[in-house]
C-alpha atoms as a PDB file:
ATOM      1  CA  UNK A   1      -9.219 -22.159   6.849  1.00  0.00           C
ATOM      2  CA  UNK A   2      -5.787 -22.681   8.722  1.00  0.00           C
ATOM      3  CA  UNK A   3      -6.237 -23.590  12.054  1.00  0.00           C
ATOM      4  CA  UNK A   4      -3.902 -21.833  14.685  1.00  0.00           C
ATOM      5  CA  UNK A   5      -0.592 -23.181  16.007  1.00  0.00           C
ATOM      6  CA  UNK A   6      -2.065 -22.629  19.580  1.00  0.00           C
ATOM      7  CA  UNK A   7      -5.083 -25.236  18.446  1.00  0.00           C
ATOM      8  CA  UNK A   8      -2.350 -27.860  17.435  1.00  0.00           C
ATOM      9  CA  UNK A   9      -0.965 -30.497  19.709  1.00  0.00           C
ATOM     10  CA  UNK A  10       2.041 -33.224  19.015  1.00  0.00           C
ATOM     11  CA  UNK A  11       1.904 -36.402  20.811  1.00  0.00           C
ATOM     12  CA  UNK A  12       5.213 -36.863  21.997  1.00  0.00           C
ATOM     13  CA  UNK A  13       5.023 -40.072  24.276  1.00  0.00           C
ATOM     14  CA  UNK A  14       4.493 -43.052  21.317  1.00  0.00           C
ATOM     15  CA  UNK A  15       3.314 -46.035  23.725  1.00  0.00           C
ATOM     16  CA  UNK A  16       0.319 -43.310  24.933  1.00  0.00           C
ATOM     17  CA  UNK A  17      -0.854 -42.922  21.445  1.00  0.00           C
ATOM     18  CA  UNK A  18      -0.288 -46.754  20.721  1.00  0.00           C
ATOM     19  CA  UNK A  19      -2.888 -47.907  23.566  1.00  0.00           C
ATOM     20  CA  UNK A  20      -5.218 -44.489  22.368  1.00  0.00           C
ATOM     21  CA  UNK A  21      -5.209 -45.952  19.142  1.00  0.00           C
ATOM     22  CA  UNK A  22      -6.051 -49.817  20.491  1.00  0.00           C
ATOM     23  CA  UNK A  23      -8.822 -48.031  22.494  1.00  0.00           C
ATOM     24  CA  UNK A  24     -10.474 -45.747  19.610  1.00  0.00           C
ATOM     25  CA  UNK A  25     -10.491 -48.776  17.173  1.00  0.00           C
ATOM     26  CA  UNK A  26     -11.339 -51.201  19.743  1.00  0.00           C
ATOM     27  CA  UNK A  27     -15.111 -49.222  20.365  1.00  0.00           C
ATOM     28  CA  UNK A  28     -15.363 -48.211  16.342  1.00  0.00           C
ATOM     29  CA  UNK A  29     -18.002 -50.043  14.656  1.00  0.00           C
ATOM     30  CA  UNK A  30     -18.544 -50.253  11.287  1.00  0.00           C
ATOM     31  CA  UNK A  31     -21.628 -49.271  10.147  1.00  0.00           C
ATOM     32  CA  UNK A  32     -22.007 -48.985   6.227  1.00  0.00           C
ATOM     33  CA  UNK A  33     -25.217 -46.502   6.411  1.00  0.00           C
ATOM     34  CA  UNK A  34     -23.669 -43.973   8.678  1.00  0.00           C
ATOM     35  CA  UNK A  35     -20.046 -44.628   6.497  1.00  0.00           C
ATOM     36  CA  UNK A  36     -22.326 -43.936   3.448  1.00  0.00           C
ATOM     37  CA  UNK A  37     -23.840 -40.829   4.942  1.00  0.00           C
ATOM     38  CA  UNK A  38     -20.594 -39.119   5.703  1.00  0.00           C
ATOM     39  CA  UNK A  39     -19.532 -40.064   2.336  1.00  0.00           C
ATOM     40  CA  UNK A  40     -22.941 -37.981   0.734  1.00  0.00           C
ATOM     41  CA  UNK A  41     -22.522 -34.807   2.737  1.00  0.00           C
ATOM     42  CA  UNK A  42     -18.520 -34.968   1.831  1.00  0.00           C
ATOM     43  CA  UNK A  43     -19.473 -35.478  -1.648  1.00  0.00           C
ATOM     44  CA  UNK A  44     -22.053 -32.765  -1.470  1.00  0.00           C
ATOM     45  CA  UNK A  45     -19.908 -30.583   0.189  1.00  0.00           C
ATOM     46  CA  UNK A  46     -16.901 -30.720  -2.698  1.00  0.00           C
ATOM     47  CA  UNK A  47     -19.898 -30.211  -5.268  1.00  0.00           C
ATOM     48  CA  UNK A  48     -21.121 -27.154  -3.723  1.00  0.00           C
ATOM     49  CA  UNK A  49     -17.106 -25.584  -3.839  1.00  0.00           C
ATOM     50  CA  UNK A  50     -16.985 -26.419  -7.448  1.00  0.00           C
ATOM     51  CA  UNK A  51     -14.624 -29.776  -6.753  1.00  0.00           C
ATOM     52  CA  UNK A  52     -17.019 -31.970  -8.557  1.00  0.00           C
ATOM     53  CA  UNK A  53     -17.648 -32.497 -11.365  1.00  0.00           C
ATOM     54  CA  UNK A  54     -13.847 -32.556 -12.182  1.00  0.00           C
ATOM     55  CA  UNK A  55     -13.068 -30.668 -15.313  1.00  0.00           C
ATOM     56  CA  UNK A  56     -10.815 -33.652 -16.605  1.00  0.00           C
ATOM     57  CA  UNK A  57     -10.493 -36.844 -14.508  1.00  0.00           C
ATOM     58  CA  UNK A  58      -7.261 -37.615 -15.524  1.00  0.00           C
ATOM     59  CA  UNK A  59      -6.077 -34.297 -14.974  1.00  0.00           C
ATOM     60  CA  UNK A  60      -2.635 -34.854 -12.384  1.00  0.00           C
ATOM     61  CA  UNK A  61      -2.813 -38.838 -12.706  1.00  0.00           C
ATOM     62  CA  UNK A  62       0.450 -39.071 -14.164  1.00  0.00           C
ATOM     63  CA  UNK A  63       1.648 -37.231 -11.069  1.00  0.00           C
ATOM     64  CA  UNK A  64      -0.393 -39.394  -8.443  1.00  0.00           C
ATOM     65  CA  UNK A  65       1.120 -42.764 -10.628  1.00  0.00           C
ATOM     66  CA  UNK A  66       4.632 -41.727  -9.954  1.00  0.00           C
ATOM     67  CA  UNK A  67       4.003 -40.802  -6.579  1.00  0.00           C
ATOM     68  CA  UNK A  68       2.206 -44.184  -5.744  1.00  0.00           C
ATOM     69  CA  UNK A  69       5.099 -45.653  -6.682  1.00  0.00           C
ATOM     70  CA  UNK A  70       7.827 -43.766  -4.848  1.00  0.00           C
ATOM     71  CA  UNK A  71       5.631 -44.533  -2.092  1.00  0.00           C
ATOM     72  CA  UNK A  72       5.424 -48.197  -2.620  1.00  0.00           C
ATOM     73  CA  UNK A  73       9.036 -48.877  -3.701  1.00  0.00           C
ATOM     74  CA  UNK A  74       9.723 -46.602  -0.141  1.00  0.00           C
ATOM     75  CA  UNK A  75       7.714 -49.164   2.259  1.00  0.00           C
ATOM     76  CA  UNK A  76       9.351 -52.391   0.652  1.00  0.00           C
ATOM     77  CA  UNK A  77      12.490 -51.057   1.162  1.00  0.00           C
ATOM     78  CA  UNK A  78      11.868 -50.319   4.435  1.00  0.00           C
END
């Protein structure tokens, strides 16, 4: 469901975000149970909208290939 333009919010002032994002990953822990938890119910979740099972696993991987590498050849030239 689209969320509404009202809801959404642009960060306009970099060095803010920079220290928010110090902060946030400064107090994340890493814990592999709850990681795996979110993972199930995720999981679950595409299951129950008829996600998974794909129909054919390679089904668009030619597509994600090239794009991978547009991608990487992008971020060593930059």
């Amino acid at each position: 469901m689209p969320r509404s333009r009202k809801n959404i919010l642009m960060v306009k002032d970099a060095k803010t975000l920079e220290a928010f994002d110090r902060e946030w990953l400064s107090r994340k822990t890493n814990n592999p149970e709850i990681n795996w938890n979110i993972f199930e119910a995720l999981y679950e979740e595409a299951k129950s909208l008829g996600i998974f099972p794909l129909k054919d696993p390679l089904d668009g991987l030619e597509h994600k290939i090239q794009l991978a590498r547009i991608i990487h050849d992008f971020s060593i030239s930059s």
